[in-house]
N, C-alpha and C. Protein backbone atom coordinates (compact mmCIF):
# COMPACT_ATOMS: atom_id res chain seq x y z
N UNK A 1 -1.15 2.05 -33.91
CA UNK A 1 -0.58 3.13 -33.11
C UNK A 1 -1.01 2.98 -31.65
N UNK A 2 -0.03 2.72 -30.69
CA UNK A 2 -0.41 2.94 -29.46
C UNK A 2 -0.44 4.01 -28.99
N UNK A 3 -1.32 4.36 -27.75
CA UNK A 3 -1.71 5.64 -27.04
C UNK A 3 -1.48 5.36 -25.36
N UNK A 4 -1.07 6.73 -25.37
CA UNK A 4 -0.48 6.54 -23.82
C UNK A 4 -1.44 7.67 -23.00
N UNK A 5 -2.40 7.18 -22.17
CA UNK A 5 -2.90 8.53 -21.53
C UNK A 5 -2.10 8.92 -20.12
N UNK A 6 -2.27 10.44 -19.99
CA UNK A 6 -1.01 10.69 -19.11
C UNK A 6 -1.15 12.21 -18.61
N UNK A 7 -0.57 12.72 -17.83
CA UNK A 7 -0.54 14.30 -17.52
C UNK A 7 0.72 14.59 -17.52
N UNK A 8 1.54 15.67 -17.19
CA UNK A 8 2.25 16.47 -17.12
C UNK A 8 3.11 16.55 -15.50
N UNK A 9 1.73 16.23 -14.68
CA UNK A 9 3.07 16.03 -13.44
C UNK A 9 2.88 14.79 -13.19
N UNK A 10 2.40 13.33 -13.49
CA UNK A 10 2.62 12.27 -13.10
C UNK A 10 4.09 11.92 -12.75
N UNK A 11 4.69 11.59 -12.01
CA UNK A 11 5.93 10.89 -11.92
C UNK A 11 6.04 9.39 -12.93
N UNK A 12 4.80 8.66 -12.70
CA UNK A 12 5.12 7.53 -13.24
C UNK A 12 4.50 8.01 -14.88
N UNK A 13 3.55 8.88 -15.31
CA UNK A 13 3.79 8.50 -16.62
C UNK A 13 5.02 9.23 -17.41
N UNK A 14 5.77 10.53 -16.30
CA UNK A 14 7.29 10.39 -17.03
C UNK A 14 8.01 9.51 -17.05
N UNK A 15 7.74 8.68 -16.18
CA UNK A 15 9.04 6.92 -16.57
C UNK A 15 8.51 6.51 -17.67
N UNK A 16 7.22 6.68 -18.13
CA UNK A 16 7.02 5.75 -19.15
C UNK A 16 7.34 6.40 -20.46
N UNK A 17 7.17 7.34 -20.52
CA UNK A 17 7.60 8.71 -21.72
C UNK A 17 8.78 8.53 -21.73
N UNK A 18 9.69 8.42 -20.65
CA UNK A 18 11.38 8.54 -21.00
C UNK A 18 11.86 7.61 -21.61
N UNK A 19 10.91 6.00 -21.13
CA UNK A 19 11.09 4.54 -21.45
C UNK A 19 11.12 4.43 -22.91
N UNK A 20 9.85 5.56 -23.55
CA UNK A 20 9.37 5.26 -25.04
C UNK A 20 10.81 5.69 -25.34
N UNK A 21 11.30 7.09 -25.28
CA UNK A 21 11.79 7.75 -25.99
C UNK A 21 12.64 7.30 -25.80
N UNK A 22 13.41 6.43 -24.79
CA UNK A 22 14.67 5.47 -24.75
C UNK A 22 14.45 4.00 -25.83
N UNK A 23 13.59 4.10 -25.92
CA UNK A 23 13.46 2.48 -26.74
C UNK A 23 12.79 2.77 -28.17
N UNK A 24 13.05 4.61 -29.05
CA UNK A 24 12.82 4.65 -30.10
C UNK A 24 11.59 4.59 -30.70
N UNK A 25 10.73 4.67 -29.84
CA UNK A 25 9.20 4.59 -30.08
C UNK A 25 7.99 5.87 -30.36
N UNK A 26 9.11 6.96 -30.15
CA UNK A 26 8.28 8.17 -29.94
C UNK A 26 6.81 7.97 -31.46
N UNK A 27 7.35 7.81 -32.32
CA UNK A 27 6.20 8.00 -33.49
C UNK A 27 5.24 6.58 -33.70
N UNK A 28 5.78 5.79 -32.49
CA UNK A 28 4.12 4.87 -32.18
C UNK A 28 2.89 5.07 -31.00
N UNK A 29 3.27 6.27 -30.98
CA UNK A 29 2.91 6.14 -29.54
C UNK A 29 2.42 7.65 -29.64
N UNK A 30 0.75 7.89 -29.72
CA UNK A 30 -0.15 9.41 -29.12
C UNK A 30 -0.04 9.10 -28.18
N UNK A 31 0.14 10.35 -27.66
CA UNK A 31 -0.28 11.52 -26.25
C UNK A 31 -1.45 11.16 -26.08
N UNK A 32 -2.13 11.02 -25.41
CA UNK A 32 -3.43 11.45 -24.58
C UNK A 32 -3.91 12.41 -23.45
N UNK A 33 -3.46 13.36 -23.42
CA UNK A 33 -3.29 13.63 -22.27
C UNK A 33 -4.90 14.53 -21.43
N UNK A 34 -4.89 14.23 -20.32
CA UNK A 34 -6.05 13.84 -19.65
C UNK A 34 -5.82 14.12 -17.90
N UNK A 35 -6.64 14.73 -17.25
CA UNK A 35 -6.95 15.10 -16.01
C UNK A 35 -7.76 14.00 -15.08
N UNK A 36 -6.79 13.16 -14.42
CA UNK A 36 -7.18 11.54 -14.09
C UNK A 36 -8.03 12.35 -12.89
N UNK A 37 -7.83 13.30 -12.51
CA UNK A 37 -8.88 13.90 -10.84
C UNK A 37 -9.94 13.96 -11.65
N UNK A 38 -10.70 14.61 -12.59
CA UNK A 38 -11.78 14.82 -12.96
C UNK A 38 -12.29 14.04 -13.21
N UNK A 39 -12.27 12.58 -13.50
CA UNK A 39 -13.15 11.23 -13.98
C UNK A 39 -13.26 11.65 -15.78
N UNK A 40 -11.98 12.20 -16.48
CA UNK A 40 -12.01 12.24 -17.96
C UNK A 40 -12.76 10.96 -18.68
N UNK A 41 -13.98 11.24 -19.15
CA UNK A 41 -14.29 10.08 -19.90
C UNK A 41 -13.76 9.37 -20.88
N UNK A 42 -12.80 9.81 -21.40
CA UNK A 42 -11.40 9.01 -21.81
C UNK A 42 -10.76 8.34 -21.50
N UNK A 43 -10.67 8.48 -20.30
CA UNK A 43 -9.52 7.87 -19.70
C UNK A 43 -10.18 6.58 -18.69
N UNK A 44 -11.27 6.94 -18.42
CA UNK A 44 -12.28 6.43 -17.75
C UNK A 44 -12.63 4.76 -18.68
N UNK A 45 -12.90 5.35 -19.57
CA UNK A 45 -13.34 3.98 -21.09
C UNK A 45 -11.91 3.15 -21.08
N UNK A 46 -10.94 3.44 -21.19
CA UNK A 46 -9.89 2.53 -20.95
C UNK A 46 -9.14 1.98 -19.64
N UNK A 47 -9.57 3.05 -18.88
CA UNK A 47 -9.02 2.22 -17.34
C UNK A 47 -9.76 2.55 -16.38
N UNK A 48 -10.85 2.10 -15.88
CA UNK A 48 -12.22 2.42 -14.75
C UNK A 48 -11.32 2.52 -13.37
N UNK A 49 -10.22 2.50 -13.05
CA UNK A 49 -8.93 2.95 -11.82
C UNK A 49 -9.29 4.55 -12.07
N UNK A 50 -8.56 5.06 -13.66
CA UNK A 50 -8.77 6.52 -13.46
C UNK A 50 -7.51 6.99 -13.26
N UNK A 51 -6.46 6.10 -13.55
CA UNK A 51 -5.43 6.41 -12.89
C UNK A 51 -4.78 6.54 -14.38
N UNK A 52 -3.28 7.58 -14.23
CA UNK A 52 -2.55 7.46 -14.95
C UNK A 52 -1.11 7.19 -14.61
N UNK A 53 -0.32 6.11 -15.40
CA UNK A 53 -0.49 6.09 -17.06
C UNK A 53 -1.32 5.17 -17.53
N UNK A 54 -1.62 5.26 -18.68
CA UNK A 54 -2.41 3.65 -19.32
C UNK A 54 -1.92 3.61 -20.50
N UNK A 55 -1.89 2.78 -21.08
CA UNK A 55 -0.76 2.62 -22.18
C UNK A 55 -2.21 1.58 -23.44
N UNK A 56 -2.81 1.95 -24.10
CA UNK A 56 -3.70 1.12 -25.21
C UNK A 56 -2.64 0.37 -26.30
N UNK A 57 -2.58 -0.57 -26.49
CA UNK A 57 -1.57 -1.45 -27.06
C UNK A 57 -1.67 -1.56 -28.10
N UNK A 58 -1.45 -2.11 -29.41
CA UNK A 58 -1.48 -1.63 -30.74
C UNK A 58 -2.69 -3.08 -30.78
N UNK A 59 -2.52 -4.16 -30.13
CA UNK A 59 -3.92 -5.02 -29.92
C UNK A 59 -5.00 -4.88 -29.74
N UNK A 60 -5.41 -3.52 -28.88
CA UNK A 60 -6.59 -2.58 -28.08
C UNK A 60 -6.56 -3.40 -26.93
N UNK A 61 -5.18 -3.56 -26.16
CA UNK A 61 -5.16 -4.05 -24.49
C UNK A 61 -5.09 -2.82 -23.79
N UNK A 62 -5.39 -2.61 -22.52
CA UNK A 62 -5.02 -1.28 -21.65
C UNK A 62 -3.64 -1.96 -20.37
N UNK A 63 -2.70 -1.40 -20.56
CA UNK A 63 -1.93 -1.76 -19.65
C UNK A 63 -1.85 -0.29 -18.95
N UNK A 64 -2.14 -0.84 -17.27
CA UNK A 64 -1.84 0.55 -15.94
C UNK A 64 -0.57 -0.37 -15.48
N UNK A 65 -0.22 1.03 -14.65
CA UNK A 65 1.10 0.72 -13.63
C UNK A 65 2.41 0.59 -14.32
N UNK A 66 3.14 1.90 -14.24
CA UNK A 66 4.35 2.03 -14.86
C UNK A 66 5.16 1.17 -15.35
N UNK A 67 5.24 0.63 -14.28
CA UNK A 67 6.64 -0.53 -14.51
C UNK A 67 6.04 -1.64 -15.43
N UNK A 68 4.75 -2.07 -15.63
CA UNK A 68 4.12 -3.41 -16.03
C UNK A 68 4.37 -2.36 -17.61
N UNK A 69 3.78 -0.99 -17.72
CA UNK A 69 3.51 -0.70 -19.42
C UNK A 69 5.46 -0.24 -19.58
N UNK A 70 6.38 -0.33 -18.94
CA UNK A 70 7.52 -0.61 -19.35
C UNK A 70 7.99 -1.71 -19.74
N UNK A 71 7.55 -2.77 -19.27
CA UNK A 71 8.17 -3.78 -19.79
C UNK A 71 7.63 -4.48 -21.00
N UNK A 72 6.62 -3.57 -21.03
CA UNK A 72 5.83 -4.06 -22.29
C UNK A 72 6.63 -3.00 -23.53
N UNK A 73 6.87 -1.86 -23.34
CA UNK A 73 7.87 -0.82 -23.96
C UNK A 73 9.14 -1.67 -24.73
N UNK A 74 10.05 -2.17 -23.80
CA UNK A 74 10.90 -2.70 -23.58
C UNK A 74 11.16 -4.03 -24.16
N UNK A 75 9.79 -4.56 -24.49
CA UNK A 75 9.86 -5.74 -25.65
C UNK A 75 9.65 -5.83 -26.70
N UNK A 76 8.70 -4.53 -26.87
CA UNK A 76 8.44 -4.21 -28.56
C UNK A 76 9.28 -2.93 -29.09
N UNK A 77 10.22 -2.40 -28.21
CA UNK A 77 11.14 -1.29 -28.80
C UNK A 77 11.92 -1.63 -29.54
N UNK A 78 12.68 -0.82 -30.66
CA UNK A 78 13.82 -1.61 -31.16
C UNK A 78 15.68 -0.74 -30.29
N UNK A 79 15.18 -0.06 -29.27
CA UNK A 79 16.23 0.73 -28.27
C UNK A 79 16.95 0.00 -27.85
N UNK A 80 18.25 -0.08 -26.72
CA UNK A 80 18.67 -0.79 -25.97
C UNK A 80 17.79 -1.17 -25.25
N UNK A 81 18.05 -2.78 -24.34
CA UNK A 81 17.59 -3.16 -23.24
C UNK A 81 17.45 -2.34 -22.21
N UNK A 82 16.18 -1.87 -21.43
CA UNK A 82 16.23 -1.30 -20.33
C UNK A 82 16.23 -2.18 -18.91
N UNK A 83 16.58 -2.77 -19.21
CA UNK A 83 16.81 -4.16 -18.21
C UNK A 83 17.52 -5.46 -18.69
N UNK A 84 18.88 -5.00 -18.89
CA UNK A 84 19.45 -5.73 -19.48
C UNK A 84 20.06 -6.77 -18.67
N UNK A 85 20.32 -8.11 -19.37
CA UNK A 85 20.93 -9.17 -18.59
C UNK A 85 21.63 -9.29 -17.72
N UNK A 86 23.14 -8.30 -18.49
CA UNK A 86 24.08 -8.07 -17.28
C UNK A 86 23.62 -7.19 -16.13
N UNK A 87 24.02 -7.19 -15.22
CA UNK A 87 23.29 -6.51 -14.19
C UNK A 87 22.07 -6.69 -13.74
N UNK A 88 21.06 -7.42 -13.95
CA UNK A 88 19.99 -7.34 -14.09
C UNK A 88 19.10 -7.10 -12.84
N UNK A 89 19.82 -7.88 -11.93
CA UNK A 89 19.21 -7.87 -10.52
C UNK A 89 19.57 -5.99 -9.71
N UNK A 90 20.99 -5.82 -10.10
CA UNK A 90 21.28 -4.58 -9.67
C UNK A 90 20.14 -3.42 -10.19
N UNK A 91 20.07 -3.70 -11.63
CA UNK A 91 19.04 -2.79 -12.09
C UNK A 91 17.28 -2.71 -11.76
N UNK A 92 17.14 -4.22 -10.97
CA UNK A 92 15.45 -4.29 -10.44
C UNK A 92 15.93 -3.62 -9.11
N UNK A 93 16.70 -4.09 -8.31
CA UNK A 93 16.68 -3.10 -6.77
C UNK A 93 16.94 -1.82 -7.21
N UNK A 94 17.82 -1.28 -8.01
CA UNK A 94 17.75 0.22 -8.20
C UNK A 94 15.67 0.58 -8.72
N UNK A 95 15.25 -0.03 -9.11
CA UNK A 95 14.31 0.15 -9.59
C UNK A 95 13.45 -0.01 -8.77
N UNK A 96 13.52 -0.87 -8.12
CA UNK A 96 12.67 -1.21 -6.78
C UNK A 96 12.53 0.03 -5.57
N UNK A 97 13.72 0.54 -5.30
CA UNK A 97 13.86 1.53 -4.68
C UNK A 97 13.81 2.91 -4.75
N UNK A 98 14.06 2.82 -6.14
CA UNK A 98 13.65 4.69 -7.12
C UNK A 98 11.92 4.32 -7.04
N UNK A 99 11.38 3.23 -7.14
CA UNK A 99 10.19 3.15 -7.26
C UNK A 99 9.05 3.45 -6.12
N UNK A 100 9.51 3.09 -4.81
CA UNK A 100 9.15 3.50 -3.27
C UNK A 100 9.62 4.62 -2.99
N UNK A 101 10.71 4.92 -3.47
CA UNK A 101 11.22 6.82 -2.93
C UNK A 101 10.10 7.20 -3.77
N UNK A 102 9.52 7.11 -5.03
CA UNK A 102 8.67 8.18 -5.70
C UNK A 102 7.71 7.86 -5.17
N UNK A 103 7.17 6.68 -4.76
CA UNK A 103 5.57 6.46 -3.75
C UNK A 103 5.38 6.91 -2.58
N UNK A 104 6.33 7.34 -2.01
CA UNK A 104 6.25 7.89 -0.79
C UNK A 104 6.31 9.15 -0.75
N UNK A 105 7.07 9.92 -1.95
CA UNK A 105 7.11 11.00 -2.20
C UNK A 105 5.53 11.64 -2.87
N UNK A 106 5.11 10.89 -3.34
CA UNK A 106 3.57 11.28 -4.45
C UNK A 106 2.37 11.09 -3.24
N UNK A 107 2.78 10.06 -2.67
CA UNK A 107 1.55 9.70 -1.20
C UNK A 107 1.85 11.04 -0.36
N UNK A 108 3.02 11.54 0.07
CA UNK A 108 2.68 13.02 0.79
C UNK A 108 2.63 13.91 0.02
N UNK A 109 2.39 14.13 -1.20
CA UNK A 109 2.00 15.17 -1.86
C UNK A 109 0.63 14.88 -1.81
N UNK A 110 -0.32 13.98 -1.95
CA UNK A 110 -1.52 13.66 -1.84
C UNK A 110 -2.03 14.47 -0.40
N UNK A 111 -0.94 13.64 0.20
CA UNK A 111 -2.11 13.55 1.54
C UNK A 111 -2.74 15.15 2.02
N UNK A 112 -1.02 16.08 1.62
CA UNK A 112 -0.79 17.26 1.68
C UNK A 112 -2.37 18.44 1.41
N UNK A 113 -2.37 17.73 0.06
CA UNK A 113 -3.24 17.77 -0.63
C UNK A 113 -4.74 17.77 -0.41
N UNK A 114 -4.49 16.92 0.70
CA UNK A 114 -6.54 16.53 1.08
C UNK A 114 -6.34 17.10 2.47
N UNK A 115 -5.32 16.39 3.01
CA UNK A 115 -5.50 17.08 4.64
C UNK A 115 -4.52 17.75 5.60
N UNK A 116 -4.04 18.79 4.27
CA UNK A 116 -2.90 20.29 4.82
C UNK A 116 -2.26 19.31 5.53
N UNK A 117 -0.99 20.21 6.66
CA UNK A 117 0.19 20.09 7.34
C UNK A 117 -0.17 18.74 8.13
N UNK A 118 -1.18 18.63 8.94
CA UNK A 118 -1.71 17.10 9.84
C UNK A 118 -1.38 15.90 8.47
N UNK A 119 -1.46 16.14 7.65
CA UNK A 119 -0.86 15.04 7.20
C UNK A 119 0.63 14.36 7.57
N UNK A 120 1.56 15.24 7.84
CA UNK A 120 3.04 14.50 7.73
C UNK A 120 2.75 14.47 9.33
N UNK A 121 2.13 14.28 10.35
CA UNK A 121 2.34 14.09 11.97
C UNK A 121 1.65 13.24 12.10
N UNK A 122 0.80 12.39 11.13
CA UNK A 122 0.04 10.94 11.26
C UNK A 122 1.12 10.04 11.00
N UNK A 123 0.61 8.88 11.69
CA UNK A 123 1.21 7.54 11.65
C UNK A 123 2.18 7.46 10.12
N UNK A 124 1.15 7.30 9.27
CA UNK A 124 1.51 7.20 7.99
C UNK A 124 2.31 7.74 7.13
N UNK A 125 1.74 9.37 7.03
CA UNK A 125 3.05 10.45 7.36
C UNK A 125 4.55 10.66 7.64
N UNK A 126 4.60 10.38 8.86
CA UNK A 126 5.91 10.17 9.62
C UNK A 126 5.98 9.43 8.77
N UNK A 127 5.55 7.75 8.25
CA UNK A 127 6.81 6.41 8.19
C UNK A 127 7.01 7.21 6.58
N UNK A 128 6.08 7.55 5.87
CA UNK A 128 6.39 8.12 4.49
C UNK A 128 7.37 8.97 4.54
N UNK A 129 7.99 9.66 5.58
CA UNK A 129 8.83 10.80 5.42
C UNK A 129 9.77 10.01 5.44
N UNK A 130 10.25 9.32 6.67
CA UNK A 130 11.21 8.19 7.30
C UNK A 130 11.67 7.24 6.08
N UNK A 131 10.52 7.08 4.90
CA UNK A 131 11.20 6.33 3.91
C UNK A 131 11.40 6.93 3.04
N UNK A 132 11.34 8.17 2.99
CA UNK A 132 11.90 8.90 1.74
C UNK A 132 13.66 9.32 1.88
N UNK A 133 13.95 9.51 3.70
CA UNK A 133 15.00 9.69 4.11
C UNK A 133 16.24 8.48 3.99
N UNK A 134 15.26 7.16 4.57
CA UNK A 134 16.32 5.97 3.91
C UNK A 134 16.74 5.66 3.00
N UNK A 135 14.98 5.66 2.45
CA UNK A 135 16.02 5.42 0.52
C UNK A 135 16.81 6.23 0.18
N UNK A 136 17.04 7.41 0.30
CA UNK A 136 17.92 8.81 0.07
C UNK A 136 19.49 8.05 0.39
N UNK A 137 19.19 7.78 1.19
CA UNK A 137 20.64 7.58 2.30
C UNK A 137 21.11 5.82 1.44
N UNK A 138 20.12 5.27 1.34
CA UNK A 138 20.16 3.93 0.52
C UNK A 138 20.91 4.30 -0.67
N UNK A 139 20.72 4.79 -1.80
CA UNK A 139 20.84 5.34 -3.15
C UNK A 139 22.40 5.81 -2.93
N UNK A 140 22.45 6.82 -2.12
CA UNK A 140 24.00 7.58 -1.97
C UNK A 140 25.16 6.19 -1.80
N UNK A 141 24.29 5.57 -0.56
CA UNK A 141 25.82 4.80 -0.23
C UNK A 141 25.84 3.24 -1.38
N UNK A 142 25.15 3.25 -1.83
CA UNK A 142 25.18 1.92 -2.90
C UNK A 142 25.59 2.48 -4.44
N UNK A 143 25.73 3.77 -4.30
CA UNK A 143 26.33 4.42 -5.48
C UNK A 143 25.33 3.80 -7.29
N UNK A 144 24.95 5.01 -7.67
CA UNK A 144 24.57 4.83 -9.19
C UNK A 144 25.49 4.70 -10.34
N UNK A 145 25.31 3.66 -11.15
CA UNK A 145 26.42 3.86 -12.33
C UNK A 145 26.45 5.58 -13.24
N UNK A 146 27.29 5.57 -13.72
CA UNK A 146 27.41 6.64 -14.22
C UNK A 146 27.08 7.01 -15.70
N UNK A 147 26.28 7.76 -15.85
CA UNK A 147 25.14 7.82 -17.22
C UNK A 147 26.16 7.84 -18.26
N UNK A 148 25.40 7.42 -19.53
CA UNK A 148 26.41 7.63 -20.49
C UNK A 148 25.45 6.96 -21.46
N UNK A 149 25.96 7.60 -22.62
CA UNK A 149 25.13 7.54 -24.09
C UNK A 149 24.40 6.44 -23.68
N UNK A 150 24.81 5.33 -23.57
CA UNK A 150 23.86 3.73 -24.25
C UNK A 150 23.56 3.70 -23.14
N UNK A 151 24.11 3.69 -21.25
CA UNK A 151 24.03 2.91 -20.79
C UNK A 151 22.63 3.02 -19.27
N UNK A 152 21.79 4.12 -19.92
CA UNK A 152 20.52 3.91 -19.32
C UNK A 152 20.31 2.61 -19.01
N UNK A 153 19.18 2.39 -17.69
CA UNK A 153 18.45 1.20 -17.61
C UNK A 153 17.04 1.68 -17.09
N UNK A 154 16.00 0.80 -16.73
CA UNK A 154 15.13 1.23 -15.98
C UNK A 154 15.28 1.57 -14.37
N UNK A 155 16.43 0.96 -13.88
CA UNK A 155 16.69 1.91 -12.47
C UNK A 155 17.31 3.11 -12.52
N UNK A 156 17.89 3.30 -13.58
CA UNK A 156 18.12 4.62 -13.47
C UNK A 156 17.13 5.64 -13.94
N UNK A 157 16.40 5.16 -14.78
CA UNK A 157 14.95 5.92 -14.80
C UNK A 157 14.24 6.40 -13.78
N UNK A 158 14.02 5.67 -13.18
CA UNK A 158 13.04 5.51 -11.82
C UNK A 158 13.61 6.23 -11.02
N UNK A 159 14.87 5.86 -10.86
CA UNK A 159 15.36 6.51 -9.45
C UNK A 159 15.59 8.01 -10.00
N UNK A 160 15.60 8.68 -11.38
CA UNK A 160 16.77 9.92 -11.40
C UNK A 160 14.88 10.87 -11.50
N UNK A 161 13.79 10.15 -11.86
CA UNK A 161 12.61 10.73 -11.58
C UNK A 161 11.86 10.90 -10.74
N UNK A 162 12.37 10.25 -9.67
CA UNK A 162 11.97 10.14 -8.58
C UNK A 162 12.78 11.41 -7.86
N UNK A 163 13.94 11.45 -7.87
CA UNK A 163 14.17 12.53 -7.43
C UNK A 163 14.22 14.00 -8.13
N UNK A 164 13.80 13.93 -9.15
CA UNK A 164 13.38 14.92 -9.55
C UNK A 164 12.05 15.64 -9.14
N UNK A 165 11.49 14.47 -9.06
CA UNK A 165 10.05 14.26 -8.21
C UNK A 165 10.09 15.03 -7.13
N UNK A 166 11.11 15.13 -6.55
CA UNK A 166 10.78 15.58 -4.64
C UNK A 166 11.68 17.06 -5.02
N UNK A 167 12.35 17.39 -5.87
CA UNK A 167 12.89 18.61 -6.22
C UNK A 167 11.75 19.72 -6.88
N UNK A 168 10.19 18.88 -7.62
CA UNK A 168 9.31 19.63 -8.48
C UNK A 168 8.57 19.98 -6.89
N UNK A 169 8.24 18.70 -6.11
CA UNK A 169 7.13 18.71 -5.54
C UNK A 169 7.28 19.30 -4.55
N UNK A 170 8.35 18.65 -3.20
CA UNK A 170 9.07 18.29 -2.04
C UNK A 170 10.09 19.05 -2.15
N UNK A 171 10.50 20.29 -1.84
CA UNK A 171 11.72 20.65 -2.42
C UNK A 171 12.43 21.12 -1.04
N UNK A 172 11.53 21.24 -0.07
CA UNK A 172 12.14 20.85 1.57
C UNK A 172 12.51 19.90 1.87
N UNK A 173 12.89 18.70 1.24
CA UNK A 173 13.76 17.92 1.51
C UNK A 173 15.11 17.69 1.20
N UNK A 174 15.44 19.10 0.08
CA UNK A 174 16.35 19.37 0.45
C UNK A 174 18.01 17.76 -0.03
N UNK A 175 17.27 17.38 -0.59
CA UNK A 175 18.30 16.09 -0.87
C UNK A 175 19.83 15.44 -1.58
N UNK A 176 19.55 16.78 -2.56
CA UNK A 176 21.03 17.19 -3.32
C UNK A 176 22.08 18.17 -2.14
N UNK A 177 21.61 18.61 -1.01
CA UNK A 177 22.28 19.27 -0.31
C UNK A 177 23.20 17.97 0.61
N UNK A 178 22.35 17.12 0.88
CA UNK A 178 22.88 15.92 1.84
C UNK A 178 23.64 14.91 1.18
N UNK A 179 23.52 14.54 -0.22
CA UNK A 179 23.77 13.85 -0.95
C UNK A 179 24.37 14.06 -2.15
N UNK A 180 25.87 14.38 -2.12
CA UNK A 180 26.38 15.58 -3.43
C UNK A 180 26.11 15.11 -4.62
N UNK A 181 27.33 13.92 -4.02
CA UNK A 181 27.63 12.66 -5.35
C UNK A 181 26.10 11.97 -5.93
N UNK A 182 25.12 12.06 -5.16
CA UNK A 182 23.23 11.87 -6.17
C UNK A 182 23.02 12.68 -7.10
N UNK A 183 23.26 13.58 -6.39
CA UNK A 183 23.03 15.48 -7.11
C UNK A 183 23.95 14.87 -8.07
N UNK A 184 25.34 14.87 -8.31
CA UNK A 184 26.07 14.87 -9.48
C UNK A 184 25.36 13.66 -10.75
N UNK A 185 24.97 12.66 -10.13
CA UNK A 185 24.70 11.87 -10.83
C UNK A 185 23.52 11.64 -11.79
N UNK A 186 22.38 12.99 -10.65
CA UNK A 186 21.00 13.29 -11.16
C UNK A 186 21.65 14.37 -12.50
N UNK A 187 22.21 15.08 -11.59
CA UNK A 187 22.55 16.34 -13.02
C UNK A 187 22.81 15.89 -14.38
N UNK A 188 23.50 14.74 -14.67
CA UNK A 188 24.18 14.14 -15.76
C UNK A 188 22.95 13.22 -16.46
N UNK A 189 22.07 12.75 -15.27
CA UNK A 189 21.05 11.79 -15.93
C UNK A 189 19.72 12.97 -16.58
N UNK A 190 20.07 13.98 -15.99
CA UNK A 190 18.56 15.46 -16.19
C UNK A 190 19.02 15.57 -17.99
N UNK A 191 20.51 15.37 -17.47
CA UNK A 191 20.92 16.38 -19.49
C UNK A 191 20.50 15.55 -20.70
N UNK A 192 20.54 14.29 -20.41
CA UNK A 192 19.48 13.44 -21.45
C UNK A 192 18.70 13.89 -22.17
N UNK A 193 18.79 13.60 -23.75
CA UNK A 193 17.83 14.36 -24.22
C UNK A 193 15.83 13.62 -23.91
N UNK A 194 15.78 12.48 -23.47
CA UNK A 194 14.80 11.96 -22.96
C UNK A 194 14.38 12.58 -21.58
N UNK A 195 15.29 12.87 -20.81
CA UNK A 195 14.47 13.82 -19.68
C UNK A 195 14.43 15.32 -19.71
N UNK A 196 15.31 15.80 -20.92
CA UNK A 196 14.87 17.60 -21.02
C UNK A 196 13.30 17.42 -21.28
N UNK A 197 12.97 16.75 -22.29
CA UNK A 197 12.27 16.65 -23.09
C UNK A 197 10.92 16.05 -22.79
N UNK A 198 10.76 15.61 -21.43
CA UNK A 198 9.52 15.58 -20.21
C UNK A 198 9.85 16.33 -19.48
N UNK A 199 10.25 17.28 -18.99
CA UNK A 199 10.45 18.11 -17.75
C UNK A 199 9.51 18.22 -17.11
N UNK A 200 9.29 18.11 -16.24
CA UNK A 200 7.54 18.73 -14.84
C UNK A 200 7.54 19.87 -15.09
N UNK A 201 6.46 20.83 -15.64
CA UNK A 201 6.49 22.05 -15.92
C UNK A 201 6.75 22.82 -14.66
């Protein structure tokens, strides 16, 4: 039985939860769930980062970093391909880019976090805002395929949590207002029974 340690508002360990439950895995796979700020000694014994997700492998390996314990998902599932052949490259840049909109989005919730409003008027700040706005504008005009029973991938994972991400967290950005046809496309990817079923509380 593999174990996934994880919280409730991670962005990335909902990609990996949606990944399981897309690739049929839900009953190999405990919860762990664990408070990565506090130094959980749980979580601590399998990944000295501290970070979540971590994924313990049915070998006793620890795999961190979303995308690496997806593709590990993704080879032992018996689900569709979440990175399937056709398309394949389309589906790593969608992924690539849902993947930096949510890092830039989680880095100013941090920073927010440690050092109030002076966070978004630093160097760093600004370019984090500046790339949450491109990729936005990126995503709209390169258009998302359109969800449907089978035809999830991992960019559409990434990207439809990612902006869900800045709707839980970020919700002054305001992005379904600028971007209809995203909004339409997020709405259809939310009704999934894999993303009711992680919601960000």
């Amino acid at each position: 039985m593999m174990e996934l340690y994880l919280n409730a508002t991670s962005p990335y360990a909902r990609v990996v939860r949606i990944a399981a439950l897309e690739k049929g895995l839900e009953t190999a796979i405990t919860l762990q769930w664990c408070d990565p700020w506090s130094d959980d000694p749980r979580l601590l014994a399998v990944n000295p980062a501290a970070r979540v997700p971590a994924l313990v492998t049915d070998e006793g390996h620890t795999l961190s970093e979303s995308l690496l314990i997806v593709h590990h998902l993704d080879a032992v599932g018996p689900g569709p391909d979440l990175v399937p052949q056709a398309g394949r490259s389309e589906t790593l840049q969608q992924t690539g880019w849902g993947q930096g909109l949510m890092e830039a989005a989680f880095q100013t919730v941090i920073a927010r976090k440690h050092q109030g409003a002076a966070a978004d008027e630093s160097v760093l700040g600004q370019r984090r805002l500046r790339a949450i706005d491109r990729t936005l504008a990126a995503l709209a005009d390169h258009g998302m395929d359109q969800p449907g029973t089978n035809t999830v991938t991992l960019g559409g994972i990434v990207v439809a949590v990612a902006l869900d991400y800045l709707l839980f967290r970020l919700p002054e950005v305001a992005w379904q207002d600028r971007h209809p046809a995203l909004a339409r496309w997020h709405d259809e990817m939310s009704n999934r029974s894999s993303f009711l079923r992680t919601r960000f509380p």
